[in-house]
Protein backbone atom coordinates (compact mmCIF):
# COMPACT_ATOMS: atom_id res chain seq x y z
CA UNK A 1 3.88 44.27 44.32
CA UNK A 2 0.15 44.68 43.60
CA UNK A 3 0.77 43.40 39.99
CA UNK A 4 2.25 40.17 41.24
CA UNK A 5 -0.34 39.61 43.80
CA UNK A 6 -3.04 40.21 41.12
CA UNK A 7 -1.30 37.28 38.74
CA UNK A 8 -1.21 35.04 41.94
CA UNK A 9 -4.93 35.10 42.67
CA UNK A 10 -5.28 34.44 38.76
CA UNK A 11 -3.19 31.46 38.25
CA UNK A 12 -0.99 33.07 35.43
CA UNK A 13 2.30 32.37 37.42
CA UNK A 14 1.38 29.07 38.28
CA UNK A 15 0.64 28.35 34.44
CA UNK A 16 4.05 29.53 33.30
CA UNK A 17 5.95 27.72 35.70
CA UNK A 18 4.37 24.71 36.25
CA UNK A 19 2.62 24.53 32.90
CA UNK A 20 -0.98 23.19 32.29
CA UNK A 21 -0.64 19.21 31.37
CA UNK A 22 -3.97 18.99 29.50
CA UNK A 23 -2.90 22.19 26.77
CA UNK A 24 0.54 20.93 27.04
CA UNK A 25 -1.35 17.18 25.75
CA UNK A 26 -3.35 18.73 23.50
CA UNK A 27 -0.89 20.51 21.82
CA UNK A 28 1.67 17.53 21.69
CA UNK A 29 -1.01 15.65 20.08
CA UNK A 30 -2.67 18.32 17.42
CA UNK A 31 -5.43 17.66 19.60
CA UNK A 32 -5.77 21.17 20.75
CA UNK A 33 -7.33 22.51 17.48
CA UNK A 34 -9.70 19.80 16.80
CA UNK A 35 -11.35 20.32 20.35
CA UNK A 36 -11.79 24.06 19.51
CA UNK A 37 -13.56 22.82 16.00
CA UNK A 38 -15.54 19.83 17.29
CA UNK A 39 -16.27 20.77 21.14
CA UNK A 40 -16.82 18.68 24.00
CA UNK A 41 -16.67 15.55 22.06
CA UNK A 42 -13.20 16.17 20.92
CA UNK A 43 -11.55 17.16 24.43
CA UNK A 44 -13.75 14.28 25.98
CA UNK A 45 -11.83 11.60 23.54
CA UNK A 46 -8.44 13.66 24.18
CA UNK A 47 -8.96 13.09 27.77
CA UNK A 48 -10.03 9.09 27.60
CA UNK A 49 -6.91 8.65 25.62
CA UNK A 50 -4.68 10.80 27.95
CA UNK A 51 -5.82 9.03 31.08
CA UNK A 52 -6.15 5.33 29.24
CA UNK A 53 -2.38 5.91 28.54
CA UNK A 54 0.13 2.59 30.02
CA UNK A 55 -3.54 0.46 30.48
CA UNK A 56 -4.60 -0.27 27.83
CA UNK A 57 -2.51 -1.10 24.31
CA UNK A 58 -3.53 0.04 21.03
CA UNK A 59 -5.05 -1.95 17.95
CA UNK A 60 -4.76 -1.80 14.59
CA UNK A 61 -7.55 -1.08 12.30
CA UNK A 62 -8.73 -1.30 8.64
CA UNK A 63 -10.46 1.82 7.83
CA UNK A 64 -13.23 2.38 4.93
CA UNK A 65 -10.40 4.05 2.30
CA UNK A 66 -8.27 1.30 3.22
CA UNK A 67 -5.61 2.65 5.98
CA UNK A 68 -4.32 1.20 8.66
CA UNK A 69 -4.34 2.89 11.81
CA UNK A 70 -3.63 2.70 15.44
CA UNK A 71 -6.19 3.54 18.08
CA UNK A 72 -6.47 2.74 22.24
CA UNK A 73 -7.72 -0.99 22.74
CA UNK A 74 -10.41 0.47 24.97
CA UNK A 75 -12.35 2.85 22.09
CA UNK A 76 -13.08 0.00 20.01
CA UNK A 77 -16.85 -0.83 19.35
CA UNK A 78 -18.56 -2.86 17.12
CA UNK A 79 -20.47 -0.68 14.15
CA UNK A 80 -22.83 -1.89 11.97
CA UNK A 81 -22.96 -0.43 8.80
CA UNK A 82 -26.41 0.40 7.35
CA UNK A 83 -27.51 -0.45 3.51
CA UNK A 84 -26.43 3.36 2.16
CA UNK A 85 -23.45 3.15 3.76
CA UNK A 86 -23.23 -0.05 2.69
CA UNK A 87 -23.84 0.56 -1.34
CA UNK A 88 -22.51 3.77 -1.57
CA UNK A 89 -18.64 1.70 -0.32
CA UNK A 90 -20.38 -1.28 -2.55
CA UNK A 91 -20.40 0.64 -5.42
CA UNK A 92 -16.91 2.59 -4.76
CA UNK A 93 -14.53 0.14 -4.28
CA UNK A 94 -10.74 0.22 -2.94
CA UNK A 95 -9.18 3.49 -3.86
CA UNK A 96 -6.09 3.26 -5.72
CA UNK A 97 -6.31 -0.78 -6.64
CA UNK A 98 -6.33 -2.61 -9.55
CA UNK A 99 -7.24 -6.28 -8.72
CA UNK A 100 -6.13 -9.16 -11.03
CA UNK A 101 -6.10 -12.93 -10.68
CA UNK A 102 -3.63 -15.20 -12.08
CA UNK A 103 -4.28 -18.83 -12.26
CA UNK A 104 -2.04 -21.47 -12.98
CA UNK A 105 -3.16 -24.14 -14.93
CA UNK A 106 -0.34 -26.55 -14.37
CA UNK A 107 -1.48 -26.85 -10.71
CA UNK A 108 -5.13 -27.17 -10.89
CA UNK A 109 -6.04 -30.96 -9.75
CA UNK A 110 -9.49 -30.21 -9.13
CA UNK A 111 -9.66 -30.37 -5.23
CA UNK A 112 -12.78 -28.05 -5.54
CA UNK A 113 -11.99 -25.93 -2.34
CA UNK A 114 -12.14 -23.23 -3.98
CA UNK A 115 -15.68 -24.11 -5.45
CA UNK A 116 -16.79 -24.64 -1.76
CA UNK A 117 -15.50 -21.93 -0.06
CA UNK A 118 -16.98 -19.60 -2.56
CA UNK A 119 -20.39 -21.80 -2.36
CA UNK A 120 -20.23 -21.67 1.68
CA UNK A 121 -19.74 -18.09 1.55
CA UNK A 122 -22.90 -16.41 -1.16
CA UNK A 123 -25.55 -18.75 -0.22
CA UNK A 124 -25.30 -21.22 -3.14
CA UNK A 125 -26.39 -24.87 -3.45
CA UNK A 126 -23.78 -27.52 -4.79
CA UNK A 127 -25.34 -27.05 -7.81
CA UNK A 128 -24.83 -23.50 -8.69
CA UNK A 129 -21.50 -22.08 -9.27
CA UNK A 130 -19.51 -18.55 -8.86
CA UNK A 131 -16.50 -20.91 -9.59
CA UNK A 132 -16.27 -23.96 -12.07
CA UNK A 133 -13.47 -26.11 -12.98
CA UNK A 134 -13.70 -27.10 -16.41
CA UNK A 135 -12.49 -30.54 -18.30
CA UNK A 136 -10.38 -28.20 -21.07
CA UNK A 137 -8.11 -30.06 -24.39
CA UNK A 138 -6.55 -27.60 -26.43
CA UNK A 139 -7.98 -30.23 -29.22
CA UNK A 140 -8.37 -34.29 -29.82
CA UNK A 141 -4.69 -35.43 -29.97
CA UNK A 142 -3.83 -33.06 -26.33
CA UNK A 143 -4.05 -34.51 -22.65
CA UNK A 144 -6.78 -33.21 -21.00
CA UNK A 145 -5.91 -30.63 -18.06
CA UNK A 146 -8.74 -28.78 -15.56
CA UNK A 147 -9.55 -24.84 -16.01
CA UNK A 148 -11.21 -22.92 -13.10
CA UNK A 149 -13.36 -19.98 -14.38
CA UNK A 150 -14.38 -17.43 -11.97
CA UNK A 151 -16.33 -14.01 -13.79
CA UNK A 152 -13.60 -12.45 -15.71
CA UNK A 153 -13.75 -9.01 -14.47
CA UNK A 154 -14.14 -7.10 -17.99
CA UNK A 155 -12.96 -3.84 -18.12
CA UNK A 156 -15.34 -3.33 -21.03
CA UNK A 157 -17.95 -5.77 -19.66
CA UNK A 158 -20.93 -6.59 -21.96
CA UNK A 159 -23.11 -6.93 -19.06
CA UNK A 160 -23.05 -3.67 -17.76
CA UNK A 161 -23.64 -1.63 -20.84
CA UNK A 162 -26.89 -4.08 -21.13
CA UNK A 163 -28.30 -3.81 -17.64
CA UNK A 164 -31.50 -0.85 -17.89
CA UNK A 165 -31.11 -0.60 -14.31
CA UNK A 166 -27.76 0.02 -13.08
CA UNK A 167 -27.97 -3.34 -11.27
CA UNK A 168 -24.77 -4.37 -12.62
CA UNK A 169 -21.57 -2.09 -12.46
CA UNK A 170 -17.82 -1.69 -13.06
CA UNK A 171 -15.86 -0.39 -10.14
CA UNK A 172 -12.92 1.83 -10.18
CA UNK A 173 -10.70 -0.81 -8.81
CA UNK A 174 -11.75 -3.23 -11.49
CA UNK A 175 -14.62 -5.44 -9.94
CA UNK A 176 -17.97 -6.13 -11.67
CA UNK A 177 -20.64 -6.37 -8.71
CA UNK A 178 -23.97 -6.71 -9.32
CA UNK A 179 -26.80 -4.78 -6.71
CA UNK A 180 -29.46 -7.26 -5.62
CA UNK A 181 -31.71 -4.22 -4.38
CA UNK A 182 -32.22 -3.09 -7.93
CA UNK A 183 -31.66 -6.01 -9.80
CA UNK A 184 -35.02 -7.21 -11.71
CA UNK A 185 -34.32 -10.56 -13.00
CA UNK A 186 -34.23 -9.30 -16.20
CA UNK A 187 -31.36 -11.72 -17.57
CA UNK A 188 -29.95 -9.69 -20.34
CA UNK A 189 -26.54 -9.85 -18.63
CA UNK A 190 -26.54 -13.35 -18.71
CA UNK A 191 -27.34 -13.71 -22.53
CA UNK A 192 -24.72 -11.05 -22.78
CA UNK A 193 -21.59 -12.47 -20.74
CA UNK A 194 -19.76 -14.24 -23.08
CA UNK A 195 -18.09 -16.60 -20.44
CA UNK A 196 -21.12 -17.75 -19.18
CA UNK A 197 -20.32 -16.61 -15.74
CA UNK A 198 -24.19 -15.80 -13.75
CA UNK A 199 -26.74 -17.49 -12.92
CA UNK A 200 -30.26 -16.61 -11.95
CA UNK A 201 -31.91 -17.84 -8.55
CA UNK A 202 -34.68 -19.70 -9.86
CA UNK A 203 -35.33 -20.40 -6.15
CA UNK A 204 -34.46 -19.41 -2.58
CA UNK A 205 -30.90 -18.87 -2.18
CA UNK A 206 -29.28 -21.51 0.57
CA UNK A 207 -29.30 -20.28 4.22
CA UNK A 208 -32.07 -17.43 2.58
CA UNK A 209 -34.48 -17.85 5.81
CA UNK A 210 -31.82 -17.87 8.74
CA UNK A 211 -29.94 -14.74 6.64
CA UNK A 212 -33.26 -12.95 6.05
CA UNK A 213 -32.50 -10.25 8.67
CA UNK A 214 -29.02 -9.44 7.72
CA UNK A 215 -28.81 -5.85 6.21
CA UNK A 216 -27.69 -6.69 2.47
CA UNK A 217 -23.73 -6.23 1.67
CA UNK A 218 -23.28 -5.66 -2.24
CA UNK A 219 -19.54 -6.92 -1.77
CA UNK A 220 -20.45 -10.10 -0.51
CA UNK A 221 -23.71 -9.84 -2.14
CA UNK A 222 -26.12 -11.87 0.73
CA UNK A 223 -28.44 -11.99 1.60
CA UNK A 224 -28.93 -13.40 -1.92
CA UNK A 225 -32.81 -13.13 -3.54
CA UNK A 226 -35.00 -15.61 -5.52
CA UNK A 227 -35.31 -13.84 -8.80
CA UNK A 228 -32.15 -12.15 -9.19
CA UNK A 229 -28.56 -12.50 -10.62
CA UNK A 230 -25.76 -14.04 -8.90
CA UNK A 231 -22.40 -14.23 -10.16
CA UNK A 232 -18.30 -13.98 -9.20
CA UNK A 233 -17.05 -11.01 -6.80
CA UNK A 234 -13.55 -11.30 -6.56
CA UNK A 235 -14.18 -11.86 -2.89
CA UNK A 236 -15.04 -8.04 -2.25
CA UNK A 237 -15.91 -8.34 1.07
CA UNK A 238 -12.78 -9.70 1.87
CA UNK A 239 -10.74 -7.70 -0.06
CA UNK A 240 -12.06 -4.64 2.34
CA UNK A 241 -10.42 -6.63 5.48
CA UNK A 242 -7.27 -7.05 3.70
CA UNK A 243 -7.44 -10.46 2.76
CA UNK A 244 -7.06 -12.67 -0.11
CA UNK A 245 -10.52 -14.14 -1.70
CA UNK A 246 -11.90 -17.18 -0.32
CA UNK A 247 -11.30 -19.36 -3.20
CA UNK A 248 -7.68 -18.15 -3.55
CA UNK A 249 -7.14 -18.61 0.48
CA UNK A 250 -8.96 -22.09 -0.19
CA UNK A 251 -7.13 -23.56 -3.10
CA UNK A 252 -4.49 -26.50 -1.50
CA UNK A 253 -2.25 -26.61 -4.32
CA UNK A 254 -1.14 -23.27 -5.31
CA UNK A 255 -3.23 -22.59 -8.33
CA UNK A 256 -4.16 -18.56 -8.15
CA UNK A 257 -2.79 -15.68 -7.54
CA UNK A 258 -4.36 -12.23 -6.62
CA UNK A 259 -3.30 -8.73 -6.31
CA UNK A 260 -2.76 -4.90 -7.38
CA UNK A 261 -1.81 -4.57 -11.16
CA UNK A 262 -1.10 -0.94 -10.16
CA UNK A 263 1.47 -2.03 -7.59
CA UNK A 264 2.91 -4.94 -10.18
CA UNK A 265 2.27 -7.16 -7.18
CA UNK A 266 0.53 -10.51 -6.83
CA UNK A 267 0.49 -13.39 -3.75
CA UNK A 268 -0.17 -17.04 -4.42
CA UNK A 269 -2.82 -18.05 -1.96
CA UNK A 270 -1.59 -21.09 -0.71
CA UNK A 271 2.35 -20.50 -0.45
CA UNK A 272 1.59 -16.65 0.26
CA UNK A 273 4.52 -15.78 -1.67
CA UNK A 274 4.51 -12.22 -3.44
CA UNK A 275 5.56 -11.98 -6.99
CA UNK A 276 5.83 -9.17 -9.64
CA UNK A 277 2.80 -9.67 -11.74
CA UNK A 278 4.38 -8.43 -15.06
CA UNK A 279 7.30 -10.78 -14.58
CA UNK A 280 4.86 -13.71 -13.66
CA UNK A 281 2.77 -13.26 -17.17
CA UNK A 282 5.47 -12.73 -19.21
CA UNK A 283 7.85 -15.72 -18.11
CA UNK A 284 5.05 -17.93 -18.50
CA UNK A 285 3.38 -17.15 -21.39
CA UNK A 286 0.12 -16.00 -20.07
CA UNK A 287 -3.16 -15.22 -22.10
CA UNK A 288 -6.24 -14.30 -21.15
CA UNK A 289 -10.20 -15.73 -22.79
CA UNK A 290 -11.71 -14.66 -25.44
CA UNK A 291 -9.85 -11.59 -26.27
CA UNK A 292 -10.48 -10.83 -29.90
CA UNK A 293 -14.33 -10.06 -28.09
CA UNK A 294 -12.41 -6.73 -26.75
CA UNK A 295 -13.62 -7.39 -23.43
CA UNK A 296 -10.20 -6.86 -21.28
CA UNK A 297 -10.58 -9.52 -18.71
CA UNK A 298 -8.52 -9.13 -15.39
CA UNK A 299 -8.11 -12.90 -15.31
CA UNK A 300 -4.99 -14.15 -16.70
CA UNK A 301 -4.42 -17.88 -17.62
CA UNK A 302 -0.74 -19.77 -17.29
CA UNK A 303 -0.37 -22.13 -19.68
CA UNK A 304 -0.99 -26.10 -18.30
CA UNK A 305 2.90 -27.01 -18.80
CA UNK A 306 5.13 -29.06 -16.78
CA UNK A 307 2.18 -30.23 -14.94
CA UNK A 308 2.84 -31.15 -11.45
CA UNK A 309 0.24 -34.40 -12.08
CA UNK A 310 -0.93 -36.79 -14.56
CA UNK A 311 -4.85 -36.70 -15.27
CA UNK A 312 -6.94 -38.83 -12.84
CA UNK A 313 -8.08 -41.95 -15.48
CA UNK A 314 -11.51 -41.64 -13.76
CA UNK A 315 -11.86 -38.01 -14.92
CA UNK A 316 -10.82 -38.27 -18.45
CA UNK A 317 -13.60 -36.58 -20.75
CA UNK A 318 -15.45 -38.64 -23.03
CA UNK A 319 -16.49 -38.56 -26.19
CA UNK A 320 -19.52 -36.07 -25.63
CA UNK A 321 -17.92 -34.16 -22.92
CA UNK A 322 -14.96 -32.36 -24.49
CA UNK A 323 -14.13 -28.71 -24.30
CA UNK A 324 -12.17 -28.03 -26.82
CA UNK A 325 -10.26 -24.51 -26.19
């Protein structure tokens, strides 16, 4: 008798019958082990989310290593990433990806979205260029066709191996970035590129004064600086959200394609339709610039057959503008 009165004044009948809801959370939700490692904070964010259940829905976020997860609607804030978070991501990349780009030349009419939408988005004037289309005739008796020509993305890019400050660098998931905070203007990766693909900001990038107190992104690479390099970034920035690249997402008529050579996988930007990258290359015959240089570009070219457009006449090269291929 005195033994049950003593576990009545202690609560340790009413905790085997009627159970304690908060462990009884906890433990439903691994949460219980994590409080007892992290403290106050812990139980404090188990109880939010216990009490926040049936008001409020979840979202779905992108995190840092690229997963997608699920948290309460009412814990999301706003965070602002500081520069060495920032570069240290920048420099990184997306785990486990291999990006490519496919572009099809038999498409290309030269609507120039692309070139503005990658122009809008790094701070550059019409006149300098991430993106180009090209006038291209495989010689003098051929029709002329266009050629867009983004950085190629070298796995063994010349540029890097020539930068003396580590400026310029080759990511694990295959995208060459270049580091504005340590770049000196030097210009030996642009006498080293073979495909011609940076320029130099002989001047004060566009937008430079109303961007001036942004903290600087390497994968989107602005705010841009007078003195320094510039050049193609496979959209880095927005491959971290999940999307395509702006000039892909830009292009009207179904010219590029972008994905995961690990996963085989690549989407066309315009009819978002996902196709098996080695199938794609192979079927059509693709080849990629320059290669006897060694350089292993991650841009492949499709051949400009069965082109879905004749030449405009008022865009036919003349006799001093010819690229001959």
């Amino acid at each position: 008798m005195e033994e049950e009165k003593r576990k009545s004044l202690s609560g340790e009948n009413n905790e085997k019958t009627s159970g304690n809801p908060r462990r009884d959370f906890l433990k439903k939700f691994g949460l219980l082990g994590a409080a007892a490692a992290t403290g106050g904070a812990a139980i404090y964010t188990g109880y939010r989310y216990e009490h926040s259940k049936g008001k409020h829905e979840t979202v779905k976020v992108l995190t840092d290593d690229n997963r997608l997860v699920e948290i309460p609607a009412d814990q999301v804030k706003d965070v602002t990433s500081d520069l060495k978070v920032l570069q240290t991501r920048g420099r990184e990349g997306i785990k486990s990806r291999r990006w490519v780009m496919v572009i099809d030349l038999s498409k290309c009419r030269n609507a120039r979205q692309c070139v503005n939408a990658c122009q809008s988005a790094h701070q550059l004037r019409p006149y300098e260029y991430h993106i180009n289309t090209l006038i291209m005739k495989e010689d003098q008796g051929t029709p002329p066709y266009f050629m867009p020509k983004p950085c190629q993305h070298c796995d063994n890019p010349p540029c890097v191996s020539v930068c003396p400050v580590d400026a310029t660098f080759k990511r694990q998931d295959g995208i060459v970035l270049i580091d504005n905070e340590r770049c000196i203007g030097c210009r030996f990766c642009i006498a080293a590129c073979p495909y011609s693909a940076r320029i130099f900001h002989w001047e004060k990038p566009k937008n430079a004064e109303a961007n001036k107190d942004m903290t600087y992104d390497v994968e989107l690479n602005v705010p841009q600086k007078k003195g320094t390099i510039t050049k193609c970034l496979f959209s880095a920035d927005r491959l971290r959200e999940g999307e395509l690249p702006y000039c892909v997402s830009a292009c009207p008529n179904g010219v590029f394609y972008f994905g995961d050579e690990n996963e085989d996988a690549v989407t066309n930007g315009t009819t978002k339709e996902t196709v098996r990258l080695s199938t794609l290359l192979e079927d059509n015959g693709a080849y990629r610039l320059m290669p006897e240089l060694g350089t292993d570009p991650r841009v492949y070219y499709l051949p400009p057959r069965n082109r879905l457009f004749d030449f405009p006449e008022d865009q036919q090269p003349g006799e001093h503008k010819d690229f001959i291929l």
